[in-house]
PDB file of N, CA and C in Angstrom:
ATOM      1  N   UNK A   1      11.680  40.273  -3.671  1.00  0.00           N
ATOM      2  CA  UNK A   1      11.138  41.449  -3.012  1.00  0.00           C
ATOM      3  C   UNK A   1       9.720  41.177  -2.524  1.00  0.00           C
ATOM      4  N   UNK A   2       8.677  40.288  -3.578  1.00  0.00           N
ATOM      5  CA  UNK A   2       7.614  40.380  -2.810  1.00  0.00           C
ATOM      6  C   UNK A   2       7.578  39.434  -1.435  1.00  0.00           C
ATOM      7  N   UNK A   3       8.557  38.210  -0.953  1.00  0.00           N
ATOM      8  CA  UNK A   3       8.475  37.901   0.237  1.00  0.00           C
ATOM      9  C   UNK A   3       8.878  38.572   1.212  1.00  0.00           C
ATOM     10  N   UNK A   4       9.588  39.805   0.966  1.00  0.00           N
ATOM     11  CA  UNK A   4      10.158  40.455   2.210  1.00  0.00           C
ATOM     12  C   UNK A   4       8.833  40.694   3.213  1.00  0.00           C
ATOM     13  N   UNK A   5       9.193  41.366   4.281  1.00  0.00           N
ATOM     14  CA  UNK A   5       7.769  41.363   5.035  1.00  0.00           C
ATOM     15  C   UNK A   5       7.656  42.964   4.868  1.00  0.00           C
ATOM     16  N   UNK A   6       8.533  43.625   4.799  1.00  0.00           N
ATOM     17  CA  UNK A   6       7.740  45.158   5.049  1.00  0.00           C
ATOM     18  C   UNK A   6       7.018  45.336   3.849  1.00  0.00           C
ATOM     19  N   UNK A   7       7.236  44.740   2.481  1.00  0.00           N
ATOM     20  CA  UNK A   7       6.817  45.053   1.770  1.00  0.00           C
ATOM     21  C   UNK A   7       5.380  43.779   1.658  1.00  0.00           C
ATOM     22  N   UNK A   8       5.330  42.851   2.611  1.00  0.00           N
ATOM     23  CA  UNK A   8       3.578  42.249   2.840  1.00  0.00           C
ATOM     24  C   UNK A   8       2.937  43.331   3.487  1.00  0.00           C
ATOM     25  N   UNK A   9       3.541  43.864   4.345  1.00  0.00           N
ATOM     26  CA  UNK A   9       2.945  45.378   4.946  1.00  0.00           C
ATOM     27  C   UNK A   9       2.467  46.271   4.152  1.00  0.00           C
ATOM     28  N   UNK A  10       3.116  46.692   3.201  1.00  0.00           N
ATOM     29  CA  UNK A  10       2.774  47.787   2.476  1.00  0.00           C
ATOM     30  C   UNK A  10       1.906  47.340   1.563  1.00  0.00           C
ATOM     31  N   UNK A  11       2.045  45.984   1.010  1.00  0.00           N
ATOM     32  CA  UNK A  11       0.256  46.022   0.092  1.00  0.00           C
ATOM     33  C   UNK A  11      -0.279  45.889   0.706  1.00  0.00           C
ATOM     34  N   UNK A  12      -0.647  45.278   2.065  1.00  0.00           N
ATOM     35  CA  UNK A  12      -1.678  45.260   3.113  1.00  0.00           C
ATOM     36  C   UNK A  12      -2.302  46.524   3.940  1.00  0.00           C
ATOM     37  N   UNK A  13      -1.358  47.371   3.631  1.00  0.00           N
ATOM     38  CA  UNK A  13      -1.939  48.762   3.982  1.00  0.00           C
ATOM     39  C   UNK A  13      -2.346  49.402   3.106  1.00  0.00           C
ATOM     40  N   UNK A  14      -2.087  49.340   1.358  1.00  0.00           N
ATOM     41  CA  UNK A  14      -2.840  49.813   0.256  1.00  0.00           C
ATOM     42  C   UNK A  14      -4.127  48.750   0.098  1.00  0.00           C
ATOM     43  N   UNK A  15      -4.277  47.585   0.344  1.00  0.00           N
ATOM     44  CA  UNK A  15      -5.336  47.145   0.241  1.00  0.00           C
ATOM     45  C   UNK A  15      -6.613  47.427   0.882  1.00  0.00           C
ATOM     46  N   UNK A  16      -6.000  47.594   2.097  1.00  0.00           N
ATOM     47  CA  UNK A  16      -6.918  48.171   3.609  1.00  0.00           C
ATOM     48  C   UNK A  16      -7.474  49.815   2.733  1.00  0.00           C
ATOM     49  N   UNK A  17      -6.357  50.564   2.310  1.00  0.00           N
ATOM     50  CA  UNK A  17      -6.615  52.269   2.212  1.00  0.00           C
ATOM     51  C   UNK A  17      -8.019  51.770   1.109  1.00  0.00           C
ATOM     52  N   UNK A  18      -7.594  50.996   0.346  1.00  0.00           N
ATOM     53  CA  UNK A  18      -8.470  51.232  -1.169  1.00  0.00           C
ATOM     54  C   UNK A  18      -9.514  50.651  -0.931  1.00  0.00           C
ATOM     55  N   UNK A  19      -9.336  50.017  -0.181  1.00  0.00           N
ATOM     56  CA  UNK A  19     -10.798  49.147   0.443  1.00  0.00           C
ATOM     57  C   UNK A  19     -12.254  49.716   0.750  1.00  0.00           C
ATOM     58  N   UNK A  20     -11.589  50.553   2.243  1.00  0.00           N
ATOM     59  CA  UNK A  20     -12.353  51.701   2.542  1.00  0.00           C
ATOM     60  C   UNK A  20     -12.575  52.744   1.568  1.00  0.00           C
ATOM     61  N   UNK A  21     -11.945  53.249   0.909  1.00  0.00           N
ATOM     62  CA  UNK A  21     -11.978  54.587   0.021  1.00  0.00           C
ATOM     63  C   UNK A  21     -13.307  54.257  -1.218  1.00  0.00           C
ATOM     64  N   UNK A  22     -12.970  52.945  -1.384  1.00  0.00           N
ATOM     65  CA  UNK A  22     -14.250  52.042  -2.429  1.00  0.00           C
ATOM     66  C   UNK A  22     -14.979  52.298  -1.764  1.00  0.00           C
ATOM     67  N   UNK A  23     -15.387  51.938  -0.607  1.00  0.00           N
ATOM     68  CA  UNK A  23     -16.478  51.805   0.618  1.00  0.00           C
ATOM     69  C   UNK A  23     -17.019  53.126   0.749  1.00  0.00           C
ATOM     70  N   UNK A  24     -16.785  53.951   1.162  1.00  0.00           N
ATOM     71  CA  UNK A  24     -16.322  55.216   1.321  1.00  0.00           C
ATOM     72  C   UNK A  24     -17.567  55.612   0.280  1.00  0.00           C
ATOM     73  N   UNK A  25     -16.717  55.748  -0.873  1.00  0.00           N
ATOM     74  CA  UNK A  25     -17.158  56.325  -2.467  1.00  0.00           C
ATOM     75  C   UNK A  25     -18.718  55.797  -2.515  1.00  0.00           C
ATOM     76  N   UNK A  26     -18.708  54.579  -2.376  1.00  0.00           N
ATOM     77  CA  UNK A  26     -20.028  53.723  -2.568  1.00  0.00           C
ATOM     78  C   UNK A  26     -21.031  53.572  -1.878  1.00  0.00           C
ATOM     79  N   UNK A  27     -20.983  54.260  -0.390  1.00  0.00           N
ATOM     80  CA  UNK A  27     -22.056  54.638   0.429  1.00  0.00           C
ATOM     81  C   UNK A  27     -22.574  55.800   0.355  1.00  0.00           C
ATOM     82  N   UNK A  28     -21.620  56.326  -0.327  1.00  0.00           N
ATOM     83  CA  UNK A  28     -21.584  58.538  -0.199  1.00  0.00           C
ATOM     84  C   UNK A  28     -22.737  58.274  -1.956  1.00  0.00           C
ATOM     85  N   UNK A  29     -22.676  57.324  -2.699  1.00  0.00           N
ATOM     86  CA  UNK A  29     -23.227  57.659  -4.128  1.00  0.00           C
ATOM     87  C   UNK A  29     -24.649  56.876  -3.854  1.00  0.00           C
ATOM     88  N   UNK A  30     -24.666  56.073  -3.018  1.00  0.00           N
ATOM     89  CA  UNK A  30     -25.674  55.300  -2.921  1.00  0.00           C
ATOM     90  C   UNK A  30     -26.634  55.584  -1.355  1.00  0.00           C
ATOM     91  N   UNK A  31     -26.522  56.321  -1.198  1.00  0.00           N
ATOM     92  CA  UNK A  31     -27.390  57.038   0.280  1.00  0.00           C
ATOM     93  C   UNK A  31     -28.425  58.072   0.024  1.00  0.00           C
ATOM     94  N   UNK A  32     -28.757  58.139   0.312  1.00  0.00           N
ATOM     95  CA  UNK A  32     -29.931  59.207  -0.156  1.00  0.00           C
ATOM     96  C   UNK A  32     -30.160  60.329   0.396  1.00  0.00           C
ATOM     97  N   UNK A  33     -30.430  61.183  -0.278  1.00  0.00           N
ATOM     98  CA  UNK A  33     -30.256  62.755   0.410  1.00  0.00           C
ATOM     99  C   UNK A  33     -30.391  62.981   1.729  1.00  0.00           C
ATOM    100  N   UNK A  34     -29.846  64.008   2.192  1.00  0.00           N
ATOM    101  CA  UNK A  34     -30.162  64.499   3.368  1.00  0.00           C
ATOM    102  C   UNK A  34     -31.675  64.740   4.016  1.00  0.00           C
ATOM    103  N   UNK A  35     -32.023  64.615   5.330  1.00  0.00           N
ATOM    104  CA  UNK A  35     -33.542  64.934   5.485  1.00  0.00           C
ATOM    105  C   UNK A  35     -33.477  66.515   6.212  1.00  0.00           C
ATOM    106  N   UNK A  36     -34.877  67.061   6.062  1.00  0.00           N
ATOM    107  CA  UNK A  36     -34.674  68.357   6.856  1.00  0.00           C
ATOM    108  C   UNK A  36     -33.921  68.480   7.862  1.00  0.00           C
ATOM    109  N   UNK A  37     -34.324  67.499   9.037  1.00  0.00           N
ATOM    110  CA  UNK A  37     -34.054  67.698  10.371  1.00  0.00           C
ATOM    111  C   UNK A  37     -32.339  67.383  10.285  1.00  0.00           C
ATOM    112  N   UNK A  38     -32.094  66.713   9.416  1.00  0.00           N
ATOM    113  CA  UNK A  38     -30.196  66.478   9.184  1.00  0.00           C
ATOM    114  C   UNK A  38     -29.868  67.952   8.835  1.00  0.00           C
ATOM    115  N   UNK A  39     -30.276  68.539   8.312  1.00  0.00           N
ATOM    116  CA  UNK A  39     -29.541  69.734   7.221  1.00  0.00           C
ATOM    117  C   UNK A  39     -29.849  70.986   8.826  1.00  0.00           C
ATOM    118  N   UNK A  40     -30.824  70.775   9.132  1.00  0.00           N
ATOM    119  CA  UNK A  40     -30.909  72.178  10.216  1.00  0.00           C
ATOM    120  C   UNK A  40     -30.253  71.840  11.200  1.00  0.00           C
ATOM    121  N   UNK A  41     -30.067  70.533  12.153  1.00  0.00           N
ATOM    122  CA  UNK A  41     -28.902  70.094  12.848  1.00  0.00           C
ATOM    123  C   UNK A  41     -27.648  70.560  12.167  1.00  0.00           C
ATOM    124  N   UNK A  42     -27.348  70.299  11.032  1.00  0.00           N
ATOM    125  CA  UNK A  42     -25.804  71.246  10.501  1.00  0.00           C
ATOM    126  C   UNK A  42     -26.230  72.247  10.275  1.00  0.00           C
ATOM    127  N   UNK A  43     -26.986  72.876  10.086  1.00  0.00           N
ATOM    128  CA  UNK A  43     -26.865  74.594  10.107  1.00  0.00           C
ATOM    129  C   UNK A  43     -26.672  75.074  11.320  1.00  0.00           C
ATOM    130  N   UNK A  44     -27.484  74.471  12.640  1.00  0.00           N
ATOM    131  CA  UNK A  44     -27.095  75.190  14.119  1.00  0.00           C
ATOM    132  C   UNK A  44     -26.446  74.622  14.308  1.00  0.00           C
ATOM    133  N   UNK A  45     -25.118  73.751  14.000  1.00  0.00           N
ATOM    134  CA  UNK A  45     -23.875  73.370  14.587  1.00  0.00           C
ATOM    135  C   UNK A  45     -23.054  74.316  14.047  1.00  0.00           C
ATOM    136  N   UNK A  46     -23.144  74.743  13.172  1.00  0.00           N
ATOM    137  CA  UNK A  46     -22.261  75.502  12.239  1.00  0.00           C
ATOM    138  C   UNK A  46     -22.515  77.244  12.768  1.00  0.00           C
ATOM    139  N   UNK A  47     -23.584  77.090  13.113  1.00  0.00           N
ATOM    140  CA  UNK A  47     -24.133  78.665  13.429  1.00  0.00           C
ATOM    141  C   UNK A  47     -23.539  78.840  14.964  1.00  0.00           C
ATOM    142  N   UNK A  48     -23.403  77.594  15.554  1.00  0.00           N
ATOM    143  CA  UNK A  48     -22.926  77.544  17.120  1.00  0.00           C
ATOM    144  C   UNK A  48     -21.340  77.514  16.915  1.00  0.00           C
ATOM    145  N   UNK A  49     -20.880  77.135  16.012  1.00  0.00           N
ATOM    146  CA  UNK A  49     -18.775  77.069  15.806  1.00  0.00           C
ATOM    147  C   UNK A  49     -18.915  78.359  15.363  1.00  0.00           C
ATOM    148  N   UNK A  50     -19.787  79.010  14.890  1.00  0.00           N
ATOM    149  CA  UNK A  50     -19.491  80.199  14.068  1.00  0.00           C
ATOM    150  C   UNK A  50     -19.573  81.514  15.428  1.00  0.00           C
ATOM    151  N   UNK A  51     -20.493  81.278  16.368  1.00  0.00           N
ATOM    152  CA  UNK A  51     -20.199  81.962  17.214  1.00  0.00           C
ATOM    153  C   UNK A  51     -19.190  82.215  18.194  1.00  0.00           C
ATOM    154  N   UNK A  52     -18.470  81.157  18.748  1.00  0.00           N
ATOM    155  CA  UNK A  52     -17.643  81.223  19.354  1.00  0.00           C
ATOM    156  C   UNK A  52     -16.025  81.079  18.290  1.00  0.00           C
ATOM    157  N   UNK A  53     -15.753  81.378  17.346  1.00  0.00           N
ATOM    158  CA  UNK A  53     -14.859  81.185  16.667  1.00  0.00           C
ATOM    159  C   UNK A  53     -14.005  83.080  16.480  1.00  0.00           C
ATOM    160  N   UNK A  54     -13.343  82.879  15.971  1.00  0.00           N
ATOM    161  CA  UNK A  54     -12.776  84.131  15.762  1.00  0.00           C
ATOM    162  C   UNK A  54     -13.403  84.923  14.085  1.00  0.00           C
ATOM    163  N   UNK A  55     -14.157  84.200  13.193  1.00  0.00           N
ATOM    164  CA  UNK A  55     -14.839  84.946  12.220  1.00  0.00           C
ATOM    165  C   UNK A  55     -16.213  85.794  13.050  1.00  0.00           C
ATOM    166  N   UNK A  56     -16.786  84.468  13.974  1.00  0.00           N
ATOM    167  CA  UNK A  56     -17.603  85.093  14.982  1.00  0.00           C
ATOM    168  C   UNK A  56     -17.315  86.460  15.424  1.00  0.00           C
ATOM    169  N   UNK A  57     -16.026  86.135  16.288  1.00  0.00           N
ATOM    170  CA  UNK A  57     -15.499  87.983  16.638  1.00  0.00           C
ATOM    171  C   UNK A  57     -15.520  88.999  16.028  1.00  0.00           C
ATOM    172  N   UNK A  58     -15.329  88.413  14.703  1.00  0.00           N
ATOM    173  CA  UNK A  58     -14.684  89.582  14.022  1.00  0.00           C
ATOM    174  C   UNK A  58     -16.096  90.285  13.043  1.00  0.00           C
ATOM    175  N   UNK A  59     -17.219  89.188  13.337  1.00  0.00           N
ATOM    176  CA  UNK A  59     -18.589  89.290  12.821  1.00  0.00           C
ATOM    177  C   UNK A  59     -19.160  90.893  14.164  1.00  0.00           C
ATOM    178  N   UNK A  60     -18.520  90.773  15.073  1.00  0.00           N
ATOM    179  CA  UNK A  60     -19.232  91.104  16.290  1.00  0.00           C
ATOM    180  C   UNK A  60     -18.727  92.581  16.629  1.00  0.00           C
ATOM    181  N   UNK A  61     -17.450  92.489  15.646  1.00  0.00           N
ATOM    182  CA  UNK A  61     -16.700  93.609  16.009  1.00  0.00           C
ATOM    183  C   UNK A  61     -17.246  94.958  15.182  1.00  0.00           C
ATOM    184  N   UNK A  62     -18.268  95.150  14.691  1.00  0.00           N
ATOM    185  CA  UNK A  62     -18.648  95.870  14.325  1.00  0.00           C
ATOM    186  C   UNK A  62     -19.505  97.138  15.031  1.00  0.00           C
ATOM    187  N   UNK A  63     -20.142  96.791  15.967  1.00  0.00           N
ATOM    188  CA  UNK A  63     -20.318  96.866  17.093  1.00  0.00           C
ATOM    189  C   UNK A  63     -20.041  97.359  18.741  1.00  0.00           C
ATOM    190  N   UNK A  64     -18.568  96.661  18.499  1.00  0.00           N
ATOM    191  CA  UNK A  64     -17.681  96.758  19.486  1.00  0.00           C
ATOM    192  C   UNK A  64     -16.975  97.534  19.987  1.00  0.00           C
ATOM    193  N   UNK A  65     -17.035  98.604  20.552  1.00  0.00           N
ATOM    194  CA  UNK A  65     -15.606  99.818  20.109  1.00  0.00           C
ATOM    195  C   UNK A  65     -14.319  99.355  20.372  1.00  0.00           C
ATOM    196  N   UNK A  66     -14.819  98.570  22.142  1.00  0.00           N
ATOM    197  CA  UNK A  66     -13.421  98.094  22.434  1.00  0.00           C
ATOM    198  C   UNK A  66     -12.677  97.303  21.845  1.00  0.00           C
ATOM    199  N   UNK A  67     -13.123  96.593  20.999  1.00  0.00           N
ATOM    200  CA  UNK A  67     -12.756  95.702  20.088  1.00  0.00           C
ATOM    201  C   UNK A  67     -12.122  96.093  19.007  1.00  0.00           C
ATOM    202  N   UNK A  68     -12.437  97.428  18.951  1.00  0.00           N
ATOM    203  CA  UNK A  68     -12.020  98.070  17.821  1.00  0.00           C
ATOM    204  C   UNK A  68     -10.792  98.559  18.033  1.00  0.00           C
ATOM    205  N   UNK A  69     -10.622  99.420  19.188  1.00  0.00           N
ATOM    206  CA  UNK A  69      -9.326  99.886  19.506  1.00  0.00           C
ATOM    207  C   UNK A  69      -8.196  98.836  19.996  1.00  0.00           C
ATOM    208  N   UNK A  70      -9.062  97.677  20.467  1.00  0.00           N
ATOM    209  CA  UNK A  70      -7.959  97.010  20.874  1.00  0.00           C
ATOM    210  C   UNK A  70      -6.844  96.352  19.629  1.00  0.00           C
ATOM    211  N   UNK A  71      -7.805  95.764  18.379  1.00  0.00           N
ATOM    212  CA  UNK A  71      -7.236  95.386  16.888  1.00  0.00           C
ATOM    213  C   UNK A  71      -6.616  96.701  16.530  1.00  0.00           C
ATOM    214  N   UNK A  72      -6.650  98.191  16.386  1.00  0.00           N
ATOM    215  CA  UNK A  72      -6.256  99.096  16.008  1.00  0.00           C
ATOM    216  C   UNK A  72      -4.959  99.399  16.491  1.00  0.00           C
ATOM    217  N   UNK A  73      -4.627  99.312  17.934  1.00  0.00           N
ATOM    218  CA  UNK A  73      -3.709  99.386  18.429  1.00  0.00           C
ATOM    219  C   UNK A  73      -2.470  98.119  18.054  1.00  0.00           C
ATOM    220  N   UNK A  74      -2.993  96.955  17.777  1.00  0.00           N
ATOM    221  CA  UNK A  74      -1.962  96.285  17.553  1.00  0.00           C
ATOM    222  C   UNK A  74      -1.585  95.812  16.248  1.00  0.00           C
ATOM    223  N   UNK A  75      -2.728  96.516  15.552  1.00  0.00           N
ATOM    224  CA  UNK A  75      -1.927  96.663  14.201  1.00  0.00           C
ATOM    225  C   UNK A  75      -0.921  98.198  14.277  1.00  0.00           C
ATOM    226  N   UNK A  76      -1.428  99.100  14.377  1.00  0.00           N
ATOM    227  CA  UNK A  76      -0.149  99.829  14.956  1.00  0.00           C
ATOM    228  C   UNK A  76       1.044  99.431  15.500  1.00  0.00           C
ATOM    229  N   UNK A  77       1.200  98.718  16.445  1.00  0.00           N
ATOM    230  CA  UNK A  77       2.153  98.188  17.154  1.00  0.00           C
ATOM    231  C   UNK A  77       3.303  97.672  16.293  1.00  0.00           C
ATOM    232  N   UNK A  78       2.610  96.238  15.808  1.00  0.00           N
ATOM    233  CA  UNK A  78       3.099  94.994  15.109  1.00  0.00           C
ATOM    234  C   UNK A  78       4.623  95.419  14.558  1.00  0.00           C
ATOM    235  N   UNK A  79       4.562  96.663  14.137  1.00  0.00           N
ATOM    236  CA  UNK A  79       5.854  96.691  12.828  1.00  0.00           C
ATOM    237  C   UNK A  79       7.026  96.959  13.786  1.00  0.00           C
ATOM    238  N   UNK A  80       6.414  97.851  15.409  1.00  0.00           N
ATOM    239  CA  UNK A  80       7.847  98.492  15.957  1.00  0.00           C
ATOM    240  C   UNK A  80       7.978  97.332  16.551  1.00  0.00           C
ATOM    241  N   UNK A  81       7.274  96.394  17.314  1.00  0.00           N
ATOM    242  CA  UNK A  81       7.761  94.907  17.981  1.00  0.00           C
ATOM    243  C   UNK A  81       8.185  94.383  16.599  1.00  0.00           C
ATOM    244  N   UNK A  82       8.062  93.824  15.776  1.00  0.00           N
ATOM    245  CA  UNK A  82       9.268  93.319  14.670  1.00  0.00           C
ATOM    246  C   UNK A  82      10.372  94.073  14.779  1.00  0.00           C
ATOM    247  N   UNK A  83      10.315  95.182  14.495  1.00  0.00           N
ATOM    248  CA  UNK A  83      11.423  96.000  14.216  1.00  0.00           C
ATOM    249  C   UNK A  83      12.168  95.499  15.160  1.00  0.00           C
ATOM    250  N   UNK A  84      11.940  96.207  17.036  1.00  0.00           N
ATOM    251  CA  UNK A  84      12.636  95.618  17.937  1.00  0.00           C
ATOM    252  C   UNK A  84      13.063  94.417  18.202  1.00  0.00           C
ATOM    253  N   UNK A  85      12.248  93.261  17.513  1.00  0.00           N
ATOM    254  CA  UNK A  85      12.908  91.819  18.263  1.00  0.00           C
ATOM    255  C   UNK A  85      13.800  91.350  16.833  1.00  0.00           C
ATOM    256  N   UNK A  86      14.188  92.097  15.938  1.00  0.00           N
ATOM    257  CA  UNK A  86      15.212  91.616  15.080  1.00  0.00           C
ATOM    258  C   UNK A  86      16.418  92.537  15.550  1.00  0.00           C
ATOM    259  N   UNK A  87      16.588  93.871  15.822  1.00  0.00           N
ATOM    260  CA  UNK A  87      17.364  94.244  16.643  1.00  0.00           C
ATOM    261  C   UNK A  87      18.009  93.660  17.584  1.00  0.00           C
ATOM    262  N   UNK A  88      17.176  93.258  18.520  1.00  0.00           N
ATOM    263  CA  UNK A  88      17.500  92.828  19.952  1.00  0.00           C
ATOM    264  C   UNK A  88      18.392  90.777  19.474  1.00  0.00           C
ATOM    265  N   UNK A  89      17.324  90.682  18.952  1.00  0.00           N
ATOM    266  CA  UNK A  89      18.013  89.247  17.892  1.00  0.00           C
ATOM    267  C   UNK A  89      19.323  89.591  16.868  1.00  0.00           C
ATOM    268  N   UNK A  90      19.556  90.451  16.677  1.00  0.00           N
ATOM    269  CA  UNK A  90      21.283  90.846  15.988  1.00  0.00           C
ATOM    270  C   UNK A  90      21.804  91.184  17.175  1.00  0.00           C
ATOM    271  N   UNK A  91      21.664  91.989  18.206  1.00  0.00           N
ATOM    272  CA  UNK A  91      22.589  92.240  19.286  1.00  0.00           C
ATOM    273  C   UNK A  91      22.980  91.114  20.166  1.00  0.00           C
ATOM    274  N   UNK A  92      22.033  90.156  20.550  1.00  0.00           N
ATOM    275  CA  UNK A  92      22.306  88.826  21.127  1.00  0.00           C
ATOM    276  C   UNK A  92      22.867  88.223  20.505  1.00  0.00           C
ATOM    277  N   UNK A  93      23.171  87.894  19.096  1.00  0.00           N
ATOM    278  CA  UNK A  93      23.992  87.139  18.156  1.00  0.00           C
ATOM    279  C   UNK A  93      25.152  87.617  18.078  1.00  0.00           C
ATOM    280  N   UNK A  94      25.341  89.025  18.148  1.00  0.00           N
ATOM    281  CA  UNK A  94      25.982  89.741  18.147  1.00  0.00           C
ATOM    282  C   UNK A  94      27.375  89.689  19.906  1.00  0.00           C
ATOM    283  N   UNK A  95      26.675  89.277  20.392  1.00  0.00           N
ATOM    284  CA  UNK A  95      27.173  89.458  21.839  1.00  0.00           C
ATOM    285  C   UNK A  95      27.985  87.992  22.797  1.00  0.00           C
ATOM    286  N   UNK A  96      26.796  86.704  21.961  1.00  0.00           N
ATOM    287  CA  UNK A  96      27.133  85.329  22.420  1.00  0.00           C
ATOM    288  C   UNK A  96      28.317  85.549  21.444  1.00  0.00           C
ATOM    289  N   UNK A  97      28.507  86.188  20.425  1.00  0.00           N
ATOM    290  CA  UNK A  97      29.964  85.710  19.485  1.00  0.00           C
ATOM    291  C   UNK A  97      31.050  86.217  19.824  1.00  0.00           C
ATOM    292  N   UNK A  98      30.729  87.387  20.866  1.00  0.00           N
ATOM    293  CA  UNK A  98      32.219  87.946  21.082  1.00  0.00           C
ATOM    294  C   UNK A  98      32.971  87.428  22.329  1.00  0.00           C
ATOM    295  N   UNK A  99      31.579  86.404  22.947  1.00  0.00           N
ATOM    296  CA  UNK A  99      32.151  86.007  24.721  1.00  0.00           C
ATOM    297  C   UNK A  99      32.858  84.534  24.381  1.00  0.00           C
ATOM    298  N   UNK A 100      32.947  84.216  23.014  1.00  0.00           N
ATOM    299  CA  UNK A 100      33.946  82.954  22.864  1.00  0.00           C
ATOM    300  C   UNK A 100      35.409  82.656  22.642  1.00  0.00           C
ATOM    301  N   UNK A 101      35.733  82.291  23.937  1.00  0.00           N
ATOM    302  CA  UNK A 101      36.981  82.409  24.485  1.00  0.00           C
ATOM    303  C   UNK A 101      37.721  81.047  24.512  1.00  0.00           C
ATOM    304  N   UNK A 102      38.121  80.778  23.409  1.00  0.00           N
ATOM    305  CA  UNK A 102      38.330  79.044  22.966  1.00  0.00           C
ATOM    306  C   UNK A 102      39.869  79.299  22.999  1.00  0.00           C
TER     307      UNK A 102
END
């Protein structure tokens, strides 16, 4: 088994994984803290995904009326569109089974 080749592959791809992951581990323990200007660069990257994201929206929607009615309305909605497309999904199942004419 160990001359087969898929299996030279496969320790060669656990050697490669563990390699890096050592590597990995051992730069992350041995680096030295973050500096200001690193940490406030990730805070306004994070503050900039956070705006355009949908927690963003939903940060914004407080605010918003239209925003408000528009989420209001389709939580209203939601249950009669389920309702209807399992209906309409039994009647189509319902309908392809009776047109089989074998």
């Amino acid at each position: 088994m160990v001359q087969k080749p898929w299996f030279k592959v496969f320790i060669w791809f656990l050697a490669t994984f563990f390699f890096f992951l050592a590597s990995g581990v051992i730069i992350s323990l041995l680096k030295p803290g973050p500096t200001e200007r690193e940490v406030m660069s990730y805070m306004s990257g994070m503050m900039g995904a956070m705006e355009s994201s949908i927690m963003g929206a939903l940060m914004d929607m407080e605010g918003n009326s239209s925003l408000k009615s528009i989420l209001f309305w389709t939580i209203s909605t939601f249950p009669l569109i389920i309702i209807f497309s399992v209906i309409a999904g039994f009647y189509l199942r319902k309908r392809s089974g009776e047109e089989k004419n074998v």
